[in-house]
ModelCIF file with pLDDT and N, C-alpha, C, O atoms, coordinates in Angstrom:
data_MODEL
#
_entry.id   MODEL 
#
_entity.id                         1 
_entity.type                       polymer 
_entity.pdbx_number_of_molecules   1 
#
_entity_poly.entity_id                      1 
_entity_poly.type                           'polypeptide(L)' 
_entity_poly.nstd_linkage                   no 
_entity_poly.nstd_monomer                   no 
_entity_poly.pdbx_seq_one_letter_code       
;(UNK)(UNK)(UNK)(UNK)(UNK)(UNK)(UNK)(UNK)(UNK)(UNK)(UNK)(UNK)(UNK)(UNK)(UNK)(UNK)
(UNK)(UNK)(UNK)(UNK)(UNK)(UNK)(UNK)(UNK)(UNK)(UNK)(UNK)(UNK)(UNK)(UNK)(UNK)(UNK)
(UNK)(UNK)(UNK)(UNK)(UNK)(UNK)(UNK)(UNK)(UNK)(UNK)(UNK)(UNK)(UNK)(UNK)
;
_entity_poly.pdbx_seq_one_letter_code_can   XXXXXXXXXXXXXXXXXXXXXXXXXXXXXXXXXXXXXXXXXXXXXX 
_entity_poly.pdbx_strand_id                 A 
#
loop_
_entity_poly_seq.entity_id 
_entity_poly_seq.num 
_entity_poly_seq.mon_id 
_entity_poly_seq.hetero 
1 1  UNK n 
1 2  UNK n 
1 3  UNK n 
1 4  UNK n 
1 5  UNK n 
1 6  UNK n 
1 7  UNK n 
1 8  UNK n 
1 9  UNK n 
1 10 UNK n 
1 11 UNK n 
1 12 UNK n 
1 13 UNK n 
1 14 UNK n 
1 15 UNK n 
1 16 UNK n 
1 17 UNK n 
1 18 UNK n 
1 19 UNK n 
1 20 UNK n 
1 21 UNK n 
1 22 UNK n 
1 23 UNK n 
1 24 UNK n 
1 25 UNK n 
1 26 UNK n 
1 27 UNK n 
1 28 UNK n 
1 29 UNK n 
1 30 UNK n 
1 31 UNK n 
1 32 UNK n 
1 33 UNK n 
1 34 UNK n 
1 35 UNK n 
1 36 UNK n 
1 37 UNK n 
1 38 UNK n 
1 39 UNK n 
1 40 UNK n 
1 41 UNK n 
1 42 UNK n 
1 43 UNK n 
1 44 UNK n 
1 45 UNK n 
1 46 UNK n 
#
_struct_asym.id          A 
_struct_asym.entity_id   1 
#
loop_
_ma_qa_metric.id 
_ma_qa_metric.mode 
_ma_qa_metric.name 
_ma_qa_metric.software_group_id 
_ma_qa_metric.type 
1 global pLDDT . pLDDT 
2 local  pLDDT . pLDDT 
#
_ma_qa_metric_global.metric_id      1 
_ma_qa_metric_global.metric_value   82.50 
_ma_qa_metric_global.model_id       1 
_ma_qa_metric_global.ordinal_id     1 
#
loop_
_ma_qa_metric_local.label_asym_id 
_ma_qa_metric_local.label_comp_id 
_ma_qa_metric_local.label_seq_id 
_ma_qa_metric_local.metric_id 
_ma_qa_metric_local.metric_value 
_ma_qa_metric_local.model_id 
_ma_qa_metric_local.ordinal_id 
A UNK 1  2 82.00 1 1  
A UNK 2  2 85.00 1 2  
A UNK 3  2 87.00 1 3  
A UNK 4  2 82.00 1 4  
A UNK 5  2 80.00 1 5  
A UNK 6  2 82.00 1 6  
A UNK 7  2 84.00 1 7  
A UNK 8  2 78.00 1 8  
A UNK 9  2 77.00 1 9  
A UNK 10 2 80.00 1 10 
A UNK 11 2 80.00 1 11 
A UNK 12 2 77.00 1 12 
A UNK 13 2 78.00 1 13 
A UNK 14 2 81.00 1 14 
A UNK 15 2 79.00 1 15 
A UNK 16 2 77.00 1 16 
A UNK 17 2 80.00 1 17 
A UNK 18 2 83.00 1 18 
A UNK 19 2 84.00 1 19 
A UNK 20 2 84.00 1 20 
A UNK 21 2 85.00 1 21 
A UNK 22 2 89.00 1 22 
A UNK 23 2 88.00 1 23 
A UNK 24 2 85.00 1 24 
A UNK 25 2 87.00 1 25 
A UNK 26 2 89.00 1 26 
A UNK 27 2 86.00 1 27 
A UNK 28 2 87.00 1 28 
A UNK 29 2 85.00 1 29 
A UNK 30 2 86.00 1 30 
A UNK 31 2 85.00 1 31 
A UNK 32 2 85.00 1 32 
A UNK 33 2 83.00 1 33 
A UNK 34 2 84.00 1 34 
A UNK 35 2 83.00 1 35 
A UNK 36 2 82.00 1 36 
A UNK 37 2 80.00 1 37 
A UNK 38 2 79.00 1 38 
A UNK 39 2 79.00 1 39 
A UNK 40 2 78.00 1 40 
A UNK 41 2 75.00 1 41 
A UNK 42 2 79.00 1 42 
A UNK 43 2 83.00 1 43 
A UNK 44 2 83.00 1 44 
A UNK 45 2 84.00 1 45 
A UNK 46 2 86.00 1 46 
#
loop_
_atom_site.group_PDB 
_atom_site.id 
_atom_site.type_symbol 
_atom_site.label_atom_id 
_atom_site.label_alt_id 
_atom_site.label_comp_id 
_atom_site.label_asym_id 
_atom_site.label_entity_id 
_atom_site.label_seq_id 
_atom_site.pdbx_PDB_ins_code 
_atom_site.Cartn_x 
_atom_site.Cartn_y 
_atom_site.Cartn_z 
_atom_site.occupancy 
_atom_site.B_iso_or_equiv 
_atom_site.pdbx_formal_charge 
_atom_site.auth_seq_id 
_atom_site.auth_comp_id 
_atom_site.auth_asym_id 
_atom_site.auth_atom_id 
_atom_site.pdbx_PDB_model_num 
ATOM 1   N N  . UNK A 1 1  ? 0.836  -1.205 0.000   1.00 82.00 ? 1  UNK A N  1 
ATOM 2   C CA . UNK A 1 1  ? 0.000  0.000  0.000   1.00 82.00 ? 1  UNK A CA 1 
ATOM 3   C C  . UNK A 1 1  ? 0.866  1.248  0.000   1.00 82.00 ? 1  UNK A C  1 
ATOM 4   O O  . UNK A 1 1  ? 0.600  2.309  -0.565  1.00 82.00 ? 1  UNK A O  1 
ATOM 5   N N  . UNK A 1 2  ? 2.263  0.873  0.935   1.00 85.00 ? 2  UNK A N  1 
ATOM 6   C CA . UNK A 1 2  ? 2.782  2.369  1.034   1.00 85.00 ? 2  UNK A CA 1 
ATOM 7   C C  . UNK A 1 2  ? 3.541  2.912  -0.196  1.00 85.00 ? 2  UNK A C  1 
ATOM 8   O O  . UNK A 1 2  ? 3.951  4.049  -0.429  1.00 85.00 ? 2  UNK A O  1 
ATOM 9   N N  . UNK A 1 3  ? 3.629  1.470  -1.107  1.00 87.00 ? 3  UNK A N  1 
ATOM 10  C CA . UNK A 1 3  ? 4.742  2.138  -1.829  1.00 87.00 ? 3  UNK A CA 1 
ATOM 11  C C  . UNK A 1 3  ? 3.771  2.718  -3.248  1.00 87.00 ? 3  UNK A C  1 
ATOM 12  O O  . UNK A 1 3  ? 4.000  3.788  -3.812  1.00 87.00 ? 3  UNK A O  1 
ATOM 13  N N  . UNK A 1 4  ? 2.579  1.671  -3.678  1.00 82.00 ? 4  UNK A N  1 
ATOM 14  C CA . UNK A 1 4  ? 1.523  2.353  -4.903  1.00 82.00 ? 4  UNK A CA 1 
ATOM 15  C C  . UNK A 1 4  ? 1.481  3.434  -4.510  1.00 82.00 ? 4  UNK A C  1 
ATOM 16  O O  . UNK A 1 4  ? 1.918  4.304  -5.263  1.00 82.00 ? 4  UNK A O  1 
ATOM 17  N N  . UNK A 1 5  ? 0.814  3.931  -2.857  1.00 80.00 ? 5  UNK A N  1 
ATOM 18  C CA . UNK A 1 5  ? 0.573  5.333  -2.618  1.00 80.00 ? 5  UNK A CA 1 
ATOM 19  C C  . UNK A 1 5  ? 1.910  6.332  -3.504  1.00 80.00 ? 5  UNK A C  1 
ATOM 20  O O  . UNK A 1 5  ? 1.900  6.813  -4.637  1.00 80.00 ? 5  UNK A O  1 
ATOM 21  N N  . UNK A 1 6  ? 2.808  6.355  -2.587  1.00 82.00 ? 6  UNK A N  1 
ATOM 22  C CA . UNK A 1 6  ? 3.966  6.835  -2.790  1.00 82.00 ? 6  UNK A CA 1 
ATOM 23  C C  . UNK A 1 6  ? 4.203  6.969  -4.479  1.00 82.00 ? 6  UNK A C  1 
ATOM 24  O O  . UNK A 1 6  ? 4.370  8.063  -5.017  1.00 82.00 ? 6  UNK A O  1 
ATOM 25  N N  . UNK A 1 7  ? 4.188  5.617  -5.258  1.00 84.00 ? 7  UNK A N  1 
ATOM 26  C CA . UNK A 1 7  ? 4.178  6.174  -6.543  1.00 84.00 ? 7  UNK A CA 1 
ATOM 27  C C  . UNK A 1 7  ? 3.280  6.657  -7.394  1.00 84.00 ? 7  UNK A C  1 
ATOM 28  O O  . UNK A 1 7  ? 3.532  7.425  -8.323  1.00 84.00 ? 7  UNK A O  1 
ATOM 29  N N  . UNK A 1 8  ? 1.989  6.128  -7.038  1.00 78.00 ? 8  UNK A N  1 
ATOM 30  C CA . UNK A 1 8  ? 0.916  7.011  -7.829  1.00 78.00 ? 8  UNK A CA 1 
ATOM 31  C C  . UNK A 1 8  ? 0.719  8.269  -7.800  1.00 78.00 ? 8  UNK A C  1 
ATOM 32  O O  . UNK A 1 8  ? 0.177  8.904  -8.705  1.00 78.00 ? 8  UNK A O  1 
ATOM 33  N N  . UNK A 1 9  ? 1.288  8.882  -6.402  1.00 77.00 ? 9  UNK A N  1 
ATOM 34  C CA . UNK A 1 9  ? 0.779  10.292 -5.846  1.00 77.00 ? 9  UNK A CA 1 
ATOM 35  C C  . UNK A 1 9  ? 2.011  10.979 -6.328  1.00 77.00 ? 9  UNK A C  1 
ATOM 36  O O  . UNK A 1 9  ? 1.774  12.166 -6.549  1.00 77.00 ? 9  UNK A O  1 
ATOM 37  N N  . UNK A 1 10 ? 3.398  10.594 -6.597  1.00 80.00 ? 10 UNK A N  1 
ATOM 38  C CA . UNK A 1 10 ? 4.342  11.139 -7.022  1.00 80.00 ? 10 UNK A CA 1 
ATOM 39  C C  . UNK A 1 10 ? 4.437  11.162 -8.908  1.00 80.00 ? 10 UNK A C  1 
ATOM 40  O O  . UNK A 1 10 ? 5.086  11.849 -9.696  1.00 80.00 ? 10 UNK A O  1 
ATOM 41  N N  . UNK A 1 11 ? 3.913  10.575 -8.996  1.00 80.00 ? 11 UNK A N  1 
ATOM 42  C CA . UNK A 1 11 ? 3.916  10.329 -10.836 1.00 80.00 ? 11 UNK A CA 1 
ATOM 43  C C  . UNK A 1 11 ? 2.686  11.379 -10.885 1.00 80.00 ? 11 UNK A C  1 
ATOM 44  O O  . UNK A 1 11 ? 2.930  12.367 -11.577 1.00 80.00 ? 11 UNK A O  1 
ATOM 45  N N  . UNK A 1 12 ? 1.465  11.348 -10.305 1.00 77.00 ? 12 UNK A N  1 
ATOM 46  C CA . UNK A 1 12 ? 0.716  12.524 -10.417 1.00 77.00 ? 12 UNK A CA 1 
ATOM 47  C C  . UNK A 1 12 ? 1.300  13.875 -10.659 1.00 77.00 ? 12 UNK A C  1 
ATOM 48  O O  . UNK A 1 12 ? 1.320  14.584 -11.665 1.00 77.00 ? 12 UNK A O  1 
ATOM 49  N N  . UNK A 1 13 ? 1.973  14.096 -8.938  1.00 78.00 ? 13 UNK A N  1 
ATOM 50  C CA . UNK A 1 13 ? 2.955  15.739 -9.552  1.00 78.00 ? 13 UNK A CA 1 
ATOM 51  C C  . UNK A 1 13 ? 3.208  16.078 -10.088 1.00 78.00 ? 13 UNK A C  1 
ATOM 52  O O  . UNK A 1 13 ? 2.955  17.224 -10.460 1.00 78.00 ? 13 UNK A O  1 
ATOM 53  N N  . UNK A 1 14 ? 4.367  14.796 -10.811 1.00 81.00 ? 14 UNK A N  1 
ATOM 54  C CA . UNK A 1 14 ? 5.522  15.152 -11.961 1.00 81.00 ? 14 UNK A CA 1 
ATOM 55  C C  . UNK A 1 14 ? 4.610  15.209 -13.452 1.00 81.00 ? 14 UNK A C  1 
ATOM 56  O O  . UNK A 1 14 ? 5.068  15.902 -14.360 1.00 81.00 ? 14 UNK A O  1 
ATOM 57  N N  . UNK A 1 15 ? 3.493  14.563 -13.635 1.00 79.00 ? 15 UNK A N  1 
ATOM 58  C CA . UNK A 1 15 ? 2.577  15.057 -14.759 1.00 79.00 ? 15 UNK A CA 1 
ATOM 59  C C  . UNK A 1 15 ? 1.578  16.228 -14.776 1.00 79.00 ? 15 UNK A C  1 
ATOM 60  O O  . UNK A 1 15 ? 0.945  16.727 -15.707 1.00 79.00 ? 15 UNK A O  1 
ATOM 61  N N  . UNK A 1 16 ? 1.636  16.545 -13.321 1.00 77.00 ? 16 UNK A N  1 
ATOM 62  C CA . UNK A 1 16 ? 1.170  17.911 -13.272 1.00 77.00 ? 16 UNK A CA 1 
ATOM 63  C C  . UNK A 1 16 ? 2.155  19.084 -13.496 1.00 77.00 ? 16 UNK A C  1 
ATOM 64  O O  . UNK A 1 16 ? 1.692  20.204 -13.715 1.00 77.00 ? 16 UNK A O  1 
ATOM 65  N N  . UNK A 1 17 ? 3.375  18.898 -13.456 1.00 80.00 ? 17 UNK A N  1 
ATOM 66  C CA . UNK A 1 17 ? 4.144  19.922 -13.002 1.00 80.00 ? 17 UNK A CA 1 
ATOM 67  C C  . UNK A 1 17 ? 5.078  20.147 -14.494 1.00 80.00 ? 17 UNK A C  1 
ATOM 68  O O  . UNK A 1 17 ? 5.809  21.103 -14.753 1.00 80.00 ? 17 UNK A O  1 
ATOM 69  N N  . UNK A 1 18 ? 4.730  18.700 -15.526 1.00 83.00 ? 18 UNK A N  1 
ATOM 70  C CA . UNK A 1 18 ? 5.896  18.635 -16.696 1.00 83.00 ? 18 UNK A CA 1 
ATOM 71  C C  . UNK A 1 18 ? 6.088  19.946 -17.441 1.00 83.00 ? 18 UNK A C  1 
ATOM 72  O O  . UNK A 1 18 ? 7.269  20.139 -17.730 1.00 83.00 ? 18 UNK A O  1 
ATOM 73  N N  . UNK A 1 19 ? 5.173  20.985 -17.864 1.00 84.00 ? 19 UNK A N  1 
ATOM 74  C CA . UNK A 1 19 ? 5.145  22.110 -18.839 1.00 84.00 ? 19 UNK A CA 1 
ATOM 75  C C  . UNK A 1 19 ? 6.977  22.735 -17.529 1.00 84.00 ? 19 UNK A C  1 
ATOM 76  O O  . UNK A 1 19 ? 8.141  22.933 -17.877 1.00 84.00 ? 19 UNK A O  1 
ATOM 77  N N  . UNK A 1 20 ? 6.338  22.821 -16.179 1.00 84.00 ? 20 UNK A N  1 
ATOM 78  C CA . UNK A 1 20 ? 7.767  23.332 -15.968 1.00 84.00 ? 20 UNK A CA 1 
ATOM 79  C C  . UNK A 1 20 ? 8.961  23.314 -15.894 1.00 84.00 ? 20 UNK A C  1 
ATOM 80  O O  . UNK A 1 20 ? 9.878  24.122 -16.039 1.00 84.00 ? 20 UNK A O  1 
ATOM 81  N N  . UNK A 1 21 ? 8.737  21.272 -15.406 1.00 85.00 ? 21 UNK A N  1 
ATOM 82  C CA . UNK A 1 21 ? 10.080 20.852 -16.080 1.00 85.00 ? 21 UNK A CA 1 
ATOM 83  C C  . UNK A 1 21 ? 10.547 20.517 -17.053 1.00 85.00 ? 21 UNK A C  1 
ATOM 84  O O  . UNK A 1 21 ? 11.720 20.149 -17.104 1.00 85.00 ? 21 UNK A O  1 
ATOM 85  N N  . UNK A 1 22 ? 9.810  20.548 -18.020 1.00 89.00 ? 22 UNK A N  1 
ATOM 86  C CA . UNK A 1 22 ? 10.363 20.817 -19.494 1.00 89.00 ? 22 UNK A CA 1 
ATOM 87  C C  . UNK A 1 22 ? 11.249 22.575 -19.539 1.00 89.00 ? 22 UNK A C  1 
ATOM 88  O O  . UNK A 1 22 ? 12.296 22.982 -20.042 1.00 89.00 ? 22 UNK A O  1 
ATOM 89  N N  . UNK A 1 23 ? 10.456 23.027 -18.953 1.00 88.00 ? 23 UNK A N  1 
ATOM 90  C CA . UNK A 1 23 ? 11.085 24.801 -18.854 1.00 88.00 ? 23 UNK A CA 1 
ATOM 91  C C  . UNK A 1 23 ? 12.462 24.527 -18.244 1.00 88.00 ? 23 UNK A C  1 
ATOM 92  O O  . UNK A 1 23 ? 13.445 24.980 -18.831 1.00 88.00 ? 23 UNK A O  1 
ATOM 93  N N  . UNK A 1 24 ? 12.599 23.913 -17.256 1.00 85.00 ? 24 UNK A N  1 
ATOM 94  C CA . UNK A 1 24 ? 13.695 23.980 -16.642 1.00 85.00 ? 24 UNK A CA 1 
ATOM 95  C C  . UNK A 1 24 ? 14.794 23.404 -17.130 1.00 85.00 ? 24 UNK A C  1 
ATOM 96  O O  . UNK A 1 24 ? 15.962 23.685 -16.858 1.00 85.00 ? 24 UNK A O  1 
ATOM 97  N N  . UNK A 1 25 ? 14.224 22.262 -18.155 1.00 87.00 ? 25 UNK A N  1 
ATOM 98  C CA . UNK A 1 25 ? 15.553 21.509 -18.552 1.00 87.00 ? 25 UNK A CA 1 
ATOM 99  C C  . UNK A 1 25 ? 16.025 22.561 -20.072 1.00 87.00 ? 25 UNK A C  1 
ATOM 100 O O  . UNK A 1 25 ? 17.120 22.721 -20.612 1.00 87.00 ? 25 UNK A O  1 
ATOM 101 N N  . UNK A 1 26 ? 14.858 23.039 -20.346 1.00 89.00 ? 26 UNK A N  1 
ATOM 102 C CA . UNK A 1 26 ? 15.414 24.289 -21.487 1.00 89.00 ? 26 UNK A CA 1 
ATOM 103 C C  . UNK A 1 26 ? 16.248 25.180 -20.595 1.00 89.00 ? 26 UNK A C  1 
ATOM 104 O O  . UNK A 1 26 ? 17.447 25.172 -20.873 1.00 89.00 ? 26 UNK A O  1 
ATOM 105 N N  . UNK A 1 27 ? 16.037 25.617 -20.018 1.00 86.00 ? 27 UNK A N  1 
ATOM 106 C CA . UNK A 1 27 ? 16.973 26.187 -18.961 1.00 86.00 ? 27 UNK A CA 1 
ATOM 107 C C  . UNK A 1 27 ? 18.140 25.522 -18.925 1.00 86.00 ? 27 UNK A C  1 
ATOM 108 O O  . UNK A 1 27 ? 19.067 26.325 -18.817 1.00 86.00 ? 27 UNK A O  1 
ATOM 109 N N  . UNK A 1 28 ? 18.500 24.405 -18.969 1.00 87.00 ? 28 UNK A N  1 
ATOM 110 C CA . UNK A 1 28 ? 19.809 24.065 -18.716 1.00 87.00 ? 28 UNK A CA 1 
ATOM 111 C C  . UNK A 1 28 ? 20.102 22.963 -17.115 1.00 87.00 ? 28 UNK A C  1 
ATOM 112 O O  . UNK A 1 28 ? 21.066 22.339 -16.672 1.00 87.00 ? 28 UNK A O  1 
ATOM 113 N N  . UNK A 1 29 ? 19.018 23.145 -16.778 1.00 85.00 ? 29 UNK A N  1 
ATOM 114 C CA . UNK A 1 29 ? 18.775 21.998 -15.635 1.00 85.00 ? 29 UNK A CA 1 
ATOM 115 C C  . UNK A 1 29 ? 19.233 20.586 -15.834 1.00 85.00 ? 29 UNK A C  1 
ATOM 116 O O  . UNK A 1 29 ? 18.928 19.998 -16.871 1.00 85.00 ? 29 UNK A O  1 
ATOM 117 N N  . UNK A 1 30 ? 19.841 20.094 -15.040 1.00 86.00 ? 30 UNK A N  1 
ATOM 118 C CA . UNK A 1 30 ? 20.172 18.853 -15.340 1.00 86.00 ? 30 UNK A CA 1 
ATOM 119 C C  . UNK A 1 30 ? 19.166 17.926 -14.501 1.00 86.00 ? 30 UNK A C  1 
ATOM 120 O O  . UNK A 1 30 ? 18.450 18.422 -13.631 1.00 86.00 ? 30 UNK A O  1 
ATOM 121 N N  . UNK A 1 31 ? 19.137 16.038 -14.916 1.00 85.00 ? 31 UNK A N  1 
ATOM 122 C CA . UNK A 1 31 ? 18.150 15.359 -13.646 1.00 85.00 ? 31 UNK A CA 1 
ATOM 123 C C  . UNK A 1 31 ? 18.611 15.924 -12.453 1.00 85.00 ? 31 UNK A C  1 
ATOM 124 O O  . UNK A 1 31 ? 18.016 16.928 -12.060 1.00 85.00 ? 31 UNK A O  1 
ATOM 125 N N  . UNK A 1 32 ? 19.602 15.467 -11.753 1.00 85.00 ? 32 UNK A N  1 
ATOM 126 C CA . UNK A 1 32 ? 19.744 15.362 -10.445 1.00 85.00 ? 32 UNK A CA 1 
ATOM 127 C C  . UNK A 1 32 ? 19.315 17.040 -10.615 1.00 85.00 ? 32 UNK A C  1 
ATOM 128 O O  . UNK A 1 32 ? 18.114 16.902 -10.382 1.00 85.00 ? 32 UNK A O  1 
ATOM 129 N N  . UNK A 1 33 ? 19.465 18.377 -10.837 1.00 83.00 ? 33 UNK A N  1 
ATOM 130 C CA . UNK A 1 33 ? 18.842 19.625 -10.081 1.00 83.00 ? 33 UNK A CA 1 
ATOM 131 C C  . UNK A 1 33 ? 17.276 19.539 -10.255 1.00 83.00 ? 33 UNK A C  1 
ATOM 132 O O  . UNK A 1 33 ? 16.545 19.893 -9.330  1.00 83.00 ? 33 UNK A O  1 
ATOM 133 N N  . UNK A 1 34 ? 16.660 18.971 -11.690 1.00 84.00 ? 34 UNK A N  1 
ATOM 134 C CA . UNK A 1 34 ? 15.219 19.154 -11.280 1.00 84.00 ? 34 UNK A CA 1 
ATOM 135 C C  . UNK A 1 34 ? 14.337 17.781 -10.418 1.00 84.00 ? 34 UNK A C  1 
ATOM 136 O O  . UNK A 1 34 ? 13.127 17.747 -10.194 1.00 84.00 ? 34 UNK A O  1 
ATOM 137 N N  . UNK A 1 35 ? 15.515 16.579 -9.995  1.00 83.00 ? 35 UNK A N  1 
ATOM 138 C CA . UNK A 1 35 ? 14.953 16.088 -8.586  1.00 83.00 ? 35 UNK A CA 1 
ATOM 139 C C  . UNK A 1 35 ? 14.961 17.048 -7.475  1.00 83.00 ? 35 UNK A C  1 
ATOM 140 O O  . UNK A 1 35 ? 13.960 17.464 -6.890  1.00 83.00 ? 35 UNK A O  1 
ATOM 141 N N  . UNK A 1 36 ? 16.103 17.339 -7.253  1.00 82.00 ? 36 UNK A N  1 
ATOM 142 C CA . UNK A 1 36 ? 16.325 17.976 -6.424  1.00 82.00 ? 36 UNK A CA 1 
ATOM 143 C C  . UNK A 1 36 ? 14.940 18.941 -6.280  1.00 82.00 ? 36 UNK A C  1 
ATOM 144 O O  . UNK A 1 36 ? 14.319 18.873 -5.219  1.00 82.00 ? 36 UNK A O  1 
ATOM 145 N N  . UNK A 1 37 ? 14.429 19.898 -7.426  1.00 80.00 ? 37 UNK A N  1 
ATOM 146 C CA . UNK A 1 37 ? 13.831 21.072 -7.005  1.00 80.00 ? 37 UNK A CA 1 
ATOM 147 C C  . UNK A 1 37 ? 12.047 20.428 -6.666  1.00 80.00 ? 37 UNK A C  1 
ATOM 148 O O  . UNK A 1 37 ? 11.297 21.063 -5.924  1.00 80.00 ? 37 UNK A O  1 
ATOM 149 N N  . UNK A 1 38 ? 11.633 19.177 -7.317  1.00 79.00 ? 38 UNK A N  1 
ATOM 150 C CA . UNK A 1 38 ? 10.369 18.775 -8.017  1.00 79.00 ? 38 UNK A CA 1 
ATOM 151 C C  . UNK A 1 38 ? 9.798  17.331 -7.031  1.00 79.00 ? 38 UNK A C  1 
ATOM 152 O O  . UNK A 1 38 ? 8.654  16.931 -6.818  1.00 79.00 ? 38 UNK A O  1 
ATOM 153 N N  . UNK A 1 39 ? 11.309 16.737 -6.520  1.00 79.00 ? 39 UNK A N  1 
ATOM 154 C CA . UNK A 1 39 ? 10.709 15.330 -5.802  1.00 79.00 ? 39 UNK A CA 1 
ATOM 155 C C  . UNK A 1 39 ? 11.611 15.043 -4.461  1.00 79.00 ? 39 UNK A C  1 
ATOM 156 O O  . UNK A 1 39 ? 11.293 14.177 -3.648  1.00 79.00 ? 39 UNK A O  1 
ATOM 157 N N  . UNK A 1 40 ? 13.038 16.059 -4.295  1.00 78.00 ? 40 UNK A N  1 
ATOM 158 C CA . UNK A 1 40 ? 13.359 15.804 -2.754  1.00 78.00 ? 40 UNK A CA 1 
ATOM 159 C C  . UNK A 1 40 ? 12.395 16.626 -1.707  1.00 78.00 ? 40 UNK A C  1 
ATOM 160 O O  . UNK A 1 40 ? 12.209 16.364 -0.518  1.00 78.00 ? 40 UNK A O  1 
ATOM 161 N N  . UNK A 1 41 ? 11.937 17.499 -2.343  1.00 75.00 ? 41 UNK A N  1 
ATOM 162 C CA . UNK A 1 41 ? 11.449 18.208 -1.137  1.00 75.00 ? 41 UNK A CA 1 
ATOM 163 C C  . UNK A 1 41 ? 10.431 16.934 -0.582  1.00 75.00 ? 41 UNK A C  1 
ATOM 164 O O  . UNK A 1 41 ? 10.632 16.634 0.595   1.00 75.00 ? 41 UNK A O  1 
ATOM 165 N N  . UNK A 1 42 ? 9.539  16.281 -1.177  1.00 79.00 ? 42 UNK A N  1 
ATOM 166 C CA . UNK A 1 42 ? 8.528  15.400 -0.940  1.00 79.00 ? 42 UNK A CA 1 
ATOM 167 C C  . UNK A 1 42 ? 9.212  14.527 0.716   1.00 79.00 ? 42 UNK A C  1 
ATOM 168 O O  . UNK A 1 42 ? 8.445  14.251 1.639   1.00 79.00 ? 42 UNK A O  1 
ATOM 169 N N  . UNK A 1 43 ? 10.502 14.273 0.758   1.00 83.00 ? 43 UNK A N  1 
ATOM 170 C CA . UNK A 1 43 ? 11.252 13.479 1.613   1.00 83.00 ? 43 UNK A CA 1 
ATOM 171 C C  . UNK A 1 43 ? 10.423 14.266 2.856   1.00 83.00 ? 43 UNK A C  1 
ATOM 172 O O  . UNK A 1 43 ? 9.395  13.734 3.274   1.00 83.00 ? 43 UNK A O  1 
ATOM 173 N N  . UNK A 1 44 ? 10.705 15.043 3.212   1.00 83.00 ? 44 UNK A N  1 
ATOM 174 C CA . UNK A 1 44 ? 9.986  16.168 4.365   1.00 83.00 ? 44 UNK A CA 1 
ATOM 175 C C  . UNK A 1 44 ? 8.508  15.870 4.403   1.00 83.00 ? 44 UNK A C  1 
ATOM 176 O O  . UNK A 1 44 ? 8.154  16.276 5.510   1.00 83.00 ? 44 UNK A O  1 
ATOM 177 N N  . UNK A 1 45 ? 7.812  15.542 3.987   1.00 84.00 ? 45 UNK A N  1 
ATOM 178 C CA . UNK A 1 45 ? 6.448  15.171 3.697   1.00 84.00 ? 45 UNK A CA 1 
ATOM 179 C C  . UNK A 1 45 ? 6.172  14.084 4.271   1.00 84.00 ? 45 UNK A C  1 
ATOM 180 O O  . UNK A 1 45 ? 5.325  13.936 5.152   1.00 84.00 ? 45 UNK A O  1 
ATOM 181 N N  . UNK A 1 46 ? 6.916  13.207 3.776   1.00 86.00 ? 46 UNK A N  1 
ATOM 182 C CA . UNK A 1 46 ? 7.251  11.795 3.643   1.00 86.00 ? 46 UNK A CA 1 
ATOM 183 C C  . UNK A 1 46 ? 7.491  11.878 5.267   1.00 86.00 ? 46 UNK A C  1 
ATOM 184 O O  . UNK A 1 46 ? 7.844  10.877 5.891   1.00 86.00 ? 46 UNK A O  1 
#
């Protein structure tokens, strides 16, 4: 249960949030900075 939660509710975000991280990687963002900005904070949540 904890982990579907965990990924369904996190794959949600990141398809809510793609128009920006597409922006960001035009920007020049690499993975590890737009984890960093889009799915560590979640750890605190968590």
């Amino acid at each position: 249960v904890l982990v579907m939660v965990l990924y369904l509710m996190m794959k949600m975000m990141v398809d809510r949030a793609s128009f920006g991280i597409s922006l960001m990687k035009i920007f020049g963002f690499n993975d590890r900075e737009v984890r960093r900005l889009y799915l560590d904070g979640n750890f605190f949540t968590v």
